[in-house]
C-alpha atoms as a PDB file:
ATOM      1  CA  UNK A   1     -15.258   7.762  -0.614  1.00  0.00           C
ATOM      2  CA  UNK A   2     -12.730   4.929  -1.589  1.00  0.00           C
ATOM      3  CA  UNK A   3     -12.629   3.442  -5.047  1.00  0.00           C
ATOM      4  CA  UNK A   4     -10.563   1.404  -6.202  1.00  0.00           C
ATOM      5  CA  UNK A   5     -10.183   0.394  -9.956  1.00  0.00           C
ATOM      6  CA  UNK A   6      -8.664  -3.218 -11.126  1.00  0.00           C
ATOM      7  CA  UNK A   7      -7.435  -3.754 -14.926  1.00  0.00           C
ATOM      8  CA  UNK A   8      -4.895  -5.107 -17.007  1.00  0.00           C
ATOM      9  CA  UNK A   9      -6.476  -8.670 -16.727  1.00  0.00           C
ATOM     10  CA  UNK A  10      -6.678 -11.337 -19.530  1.00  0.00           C
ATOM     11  CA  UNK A  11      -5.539 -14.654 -21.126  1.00  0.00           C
ATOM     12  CA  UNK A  12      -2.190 -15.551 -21.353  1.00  0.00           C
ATOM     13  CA  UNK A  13      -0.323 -18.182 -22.152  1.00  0.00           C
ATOM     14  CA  UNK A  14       1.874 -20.410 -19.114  1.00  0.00           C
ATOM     15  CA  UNK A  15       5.012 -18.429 -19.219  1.00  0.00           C
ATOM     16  CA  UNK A  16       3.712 -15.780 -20.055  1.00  0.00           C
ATOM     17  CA  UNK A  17       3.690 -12.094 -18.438  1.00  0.00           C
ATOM     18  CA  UNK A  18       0.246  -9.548 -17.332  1.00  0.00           C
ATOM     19  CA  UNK A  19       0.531  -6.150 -15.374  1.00  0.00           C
ATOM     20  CA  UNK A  20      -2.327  -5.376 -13.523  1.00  0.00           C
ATOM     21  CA  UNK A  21      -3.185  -1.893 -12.611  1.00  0.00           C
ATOM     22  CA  UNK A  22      -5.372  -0.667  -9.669  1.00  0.00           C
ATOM     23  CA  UNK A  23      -6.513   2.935  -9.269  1.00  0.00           C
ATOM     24  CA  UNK A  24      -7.178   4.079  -5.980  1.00  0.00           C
ATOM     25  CA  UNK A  25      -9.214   7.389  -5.289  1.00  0.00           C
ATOM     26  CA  UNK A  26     -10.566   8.775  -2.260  1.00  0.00           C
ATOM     27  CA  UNK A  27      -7.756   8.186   0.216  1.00  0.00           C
ATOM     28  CA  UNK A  28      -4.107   8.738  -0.244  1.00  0.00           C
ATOM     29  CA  UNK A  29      -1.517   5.913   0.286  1.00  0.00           C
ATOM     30  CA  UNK A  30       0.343   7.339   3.504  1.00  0.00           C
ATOM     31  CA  UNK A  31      -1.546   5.327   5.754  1.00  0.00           C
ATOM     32  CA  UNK A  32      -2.944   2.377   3.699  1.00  0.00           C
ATOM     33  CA  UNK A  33      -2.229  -1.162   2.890  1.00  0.00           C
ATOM     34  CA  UNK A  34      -3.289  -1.795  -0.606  1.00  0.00           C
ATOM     35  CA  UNK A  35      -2.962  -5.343  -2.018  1.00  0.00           C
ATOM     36  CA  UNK A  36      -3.562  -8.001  -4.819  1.00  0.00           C
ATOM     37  CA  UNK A  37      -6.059 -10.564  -3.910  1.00  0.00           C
ATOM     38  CA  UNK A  38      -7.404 -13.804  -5.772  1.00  0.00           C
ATOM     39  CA  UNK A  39      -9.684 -16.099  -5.960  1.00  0.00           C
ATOM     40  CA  UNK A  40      -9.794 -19.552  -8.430  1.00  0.00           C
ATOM     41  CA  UNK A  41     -13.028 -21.390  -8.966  1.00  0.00           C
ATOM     42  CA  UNK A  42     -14.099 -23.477  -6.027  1.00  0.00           C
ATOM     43  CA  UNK A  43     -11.214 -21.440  -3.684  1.00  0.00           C
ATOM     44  CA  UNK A  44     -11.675 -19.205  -0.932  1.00  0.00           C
ATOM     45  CA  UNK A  45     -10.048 -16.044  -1.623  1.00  0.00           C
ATOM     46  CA  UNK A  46      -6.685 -15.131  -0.954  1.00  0.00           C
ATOM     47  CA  UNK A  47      -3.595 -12.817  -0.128  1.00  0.00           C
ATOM     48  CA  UNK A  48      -1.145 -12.480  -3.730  1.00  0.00           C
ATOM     49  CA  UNK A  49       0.856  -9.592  -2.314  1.00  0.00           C
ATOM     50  CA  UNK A  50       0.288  -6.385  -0.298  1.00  0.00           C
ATOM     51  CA  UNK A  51       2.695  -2.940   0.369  1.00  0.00           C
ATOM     52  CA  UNK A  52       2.667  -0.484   2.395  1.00  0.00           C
ATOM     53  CA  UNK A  53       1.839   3.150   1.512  1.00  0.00           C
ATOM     54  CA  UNK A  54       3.918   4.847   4.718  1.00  0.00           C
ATOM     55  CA  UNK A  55       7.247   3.159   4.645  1.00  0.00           C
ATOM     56  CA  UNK A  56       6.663   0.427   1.015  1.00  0.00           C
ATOM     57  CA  UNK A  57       7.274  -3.081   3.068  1.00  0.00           C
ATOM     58  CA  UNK A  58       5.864  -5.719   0.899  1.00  0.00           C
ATOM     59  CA  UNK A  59       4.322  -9.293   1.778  1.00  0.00           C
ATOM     60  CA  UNK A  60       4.058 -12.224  -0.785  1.00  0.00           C
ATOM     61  CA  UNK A  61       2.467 -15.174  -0.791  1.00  0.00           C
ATOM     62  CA  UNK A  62       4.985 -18.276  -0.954  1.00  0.00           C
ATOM     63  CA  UNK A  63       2.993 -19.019  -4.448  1.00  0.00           C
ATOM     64  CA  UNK A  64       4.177 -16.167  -6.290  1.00  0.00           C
ATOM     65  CA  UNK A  65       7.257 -15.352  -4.522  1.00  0.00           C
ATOM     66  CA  UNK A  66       9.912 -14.594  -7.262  1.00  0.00           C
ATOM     67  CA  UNK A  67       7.510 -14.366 -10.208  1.00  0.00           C
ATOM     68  CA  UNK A  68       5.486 -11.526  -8.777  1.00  0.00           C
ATOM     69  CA  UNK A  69       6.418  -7.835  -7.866  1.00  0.00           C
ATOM     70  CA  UNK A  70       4.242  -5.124  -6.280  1.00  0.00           C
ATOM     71  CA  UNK A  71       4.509  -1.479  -6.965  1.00  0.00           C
ATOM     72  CA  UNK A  72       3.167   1.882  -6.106  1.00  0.00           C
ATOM     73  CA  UNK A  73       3.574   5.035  -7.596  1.00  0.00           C
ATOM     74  CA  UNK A  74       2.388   7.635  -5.035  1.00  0.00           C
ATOM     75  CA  UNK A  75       1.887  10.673  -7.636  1.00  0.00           C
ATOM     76  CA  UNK A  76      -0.898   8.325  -9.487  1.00  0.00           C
ATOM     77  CA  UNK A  77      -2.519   6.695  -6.375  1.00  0.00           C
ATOM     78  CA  UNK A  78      -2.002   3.526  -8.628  1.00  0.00           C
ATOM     79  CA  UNK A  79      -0.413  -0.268  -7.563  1.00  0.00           C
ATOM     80  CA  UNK A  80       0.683  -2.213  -9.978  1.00  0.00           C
ATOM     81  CA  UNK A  81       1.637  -6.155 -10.110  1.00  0.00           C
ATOM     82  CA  UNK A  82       3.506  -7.378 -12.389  1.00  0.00           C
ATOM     83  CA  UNK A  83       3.464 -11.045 -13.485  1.00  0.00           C
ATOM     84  CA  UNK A  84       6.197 -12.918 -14.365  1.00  0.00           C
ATOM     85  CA  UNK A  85       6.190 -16.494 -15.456  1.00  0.00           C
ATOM     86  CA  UNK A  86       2.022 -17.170 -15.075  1.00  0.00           C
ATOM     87  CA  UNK A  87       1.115 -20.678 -14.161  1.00  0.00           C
ATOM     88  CA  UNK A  88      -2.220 -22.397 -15.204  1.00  0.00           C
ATOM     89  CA  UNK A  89      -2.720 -22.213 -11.167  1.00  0.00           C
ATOM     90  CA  UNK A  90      -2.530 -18.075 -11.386  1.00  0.00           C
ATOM     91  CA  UNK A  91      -5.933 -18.854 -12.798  1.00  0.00           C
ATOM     92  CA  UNK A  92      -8.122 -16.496 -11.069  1.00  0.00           C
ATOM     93  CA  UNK A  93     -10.280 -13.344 -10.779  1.00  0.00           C
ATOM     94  CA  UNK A  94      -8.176 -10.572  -9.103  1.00  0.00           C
ATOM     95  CA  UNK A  95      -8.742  -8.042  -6.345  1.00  0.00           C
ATOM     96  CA  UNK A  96      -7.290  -4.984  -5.484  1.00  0.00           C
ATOM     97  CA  UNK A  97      -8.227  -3.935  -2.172  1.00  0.00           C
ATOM     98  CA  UNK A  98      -7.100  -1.096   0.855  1.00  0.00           C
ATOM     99  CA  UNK A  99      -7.122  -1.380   4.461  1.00  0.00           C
ATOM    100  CA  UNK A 100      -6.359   1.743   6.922  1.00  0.00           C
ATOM    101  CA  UNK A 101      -3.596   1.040   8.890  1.00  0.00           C
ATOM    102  CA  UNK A 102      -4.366   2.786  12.756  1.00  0.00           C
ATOM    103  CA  UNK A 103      -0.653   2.419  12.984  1.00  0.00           C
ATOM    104  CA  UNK A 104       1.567   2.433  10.041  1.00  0.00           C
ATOM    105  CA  UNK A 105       3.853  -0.694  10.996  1.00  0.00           C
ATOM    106  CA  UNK A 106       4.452  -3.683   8.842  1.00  0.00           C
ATOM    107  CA  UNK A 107       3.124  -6.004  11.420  1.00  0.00           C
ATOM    108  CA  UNK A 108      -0.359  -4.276  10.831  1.00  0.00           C
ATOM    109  CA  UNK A 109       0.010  -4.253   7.427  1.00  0.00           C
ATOM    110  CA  UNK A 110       0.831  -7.914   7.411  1.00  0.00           C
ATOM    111  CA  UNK A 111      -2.231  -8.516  10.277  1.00  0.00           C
ATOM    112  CA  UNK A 112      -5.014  -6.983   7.369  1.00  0.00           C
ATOM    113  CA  UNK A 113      -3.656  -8.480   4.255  1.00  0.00           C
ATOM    114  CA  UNK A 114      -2.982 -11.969   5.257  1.00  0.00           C
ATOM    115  CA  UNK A 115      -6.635 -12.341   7.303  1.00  0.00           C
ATOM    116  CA  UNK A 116      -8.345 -10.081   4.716  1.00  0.00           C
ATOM    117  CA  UNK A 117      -9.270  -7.755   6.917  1.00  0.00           C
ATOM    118  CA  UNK A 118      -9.758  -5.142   4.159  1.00  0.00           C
ATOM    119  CA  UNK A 119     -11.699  -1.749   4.075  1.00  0.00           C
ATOM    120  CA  UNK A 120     -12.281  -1.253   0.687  1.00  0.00           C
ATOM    121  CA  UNK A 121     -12.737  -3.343  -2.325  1.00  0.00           C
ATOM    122  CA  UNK A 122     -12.077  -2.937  -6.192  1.00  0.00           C
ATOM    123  CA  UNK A 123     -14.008  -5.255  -8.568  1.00  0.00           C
ATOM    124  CA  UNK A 124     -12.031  -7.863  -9.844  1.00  0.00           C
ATOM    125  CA  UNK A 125     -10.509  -8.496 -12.732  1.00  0.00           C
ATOM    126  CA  UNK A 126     -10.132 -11.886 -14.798  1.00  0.00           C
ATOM    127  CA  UNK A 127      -6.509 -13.599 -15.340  1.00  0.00           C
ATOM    128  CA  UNK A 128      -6.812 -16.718 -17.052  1.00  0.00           C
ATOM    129  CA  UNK A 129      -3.440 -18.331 -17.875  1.00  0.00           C
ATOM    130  CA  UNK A 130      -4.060 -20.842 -20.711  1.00  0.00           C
ATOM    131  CA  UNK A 131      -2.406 -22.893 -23.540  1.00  0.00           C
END
């Protein structure tokens, strides 16, 4: 049974910098794509970033590119994304969710994270970036 576990949420102020954690149990990475999903007040939910667990290729959303940075760490089933420089727009409850890849190419990875074609989902977790 997959679970996945979101944390590390919270208020921060614009600048400012939040890891988020998500535990994943139930599956193991090698043929996953796990990813960071939001969604803002009023917004329809969508793709932050997403990796691979066979081969690590990453997608980002133009929004965060250069502020955010996905991670895995195989021996803990955990991803991590760390946020760099939060904006008032980062405002958002976040998502960790998995998808099982029938082939483990980036192109499939990329096909489920950026239509949300998702498996599995985590509850979220609240960022709220705030002076």
């Amino acid at each position: 049974d997959v679970q996945l576990q979101a944390s590390g949420g919270g208020l921060v102020q614009p600048g400012g910098s939040l890891r988020l954690s998500c535990a994943a149990s139930g599956f193991t990475f090698d043929d996953y794509a796990i990813g960071w999903f939001r969604q803002a007040p009023g917004k329809e939910r969508e793709e932050v970033s997403c990796i691979s667990g066979s081969d690590g290729s990453i997608d980002y959303a133009d929004s965060v590119k250069g502020r955010f940075t996905i991670s895995k760490d195989n021996t803990k089933n955990t991803v991590y994304l760390q946020m760099d420089s939060l904006k008032p727009e980062d405002t958002a409850v976040y998502y960790c969710a998995a998808a099982r890849m029938r082939v483990p190419h980036v192109l499939v990875m990329l096909s489920h994270c950026r239509n949300l074609r998702m498996d599995s989902w985590g509850e979220g977790t609240q960022v709220t970036v705030s002076s």
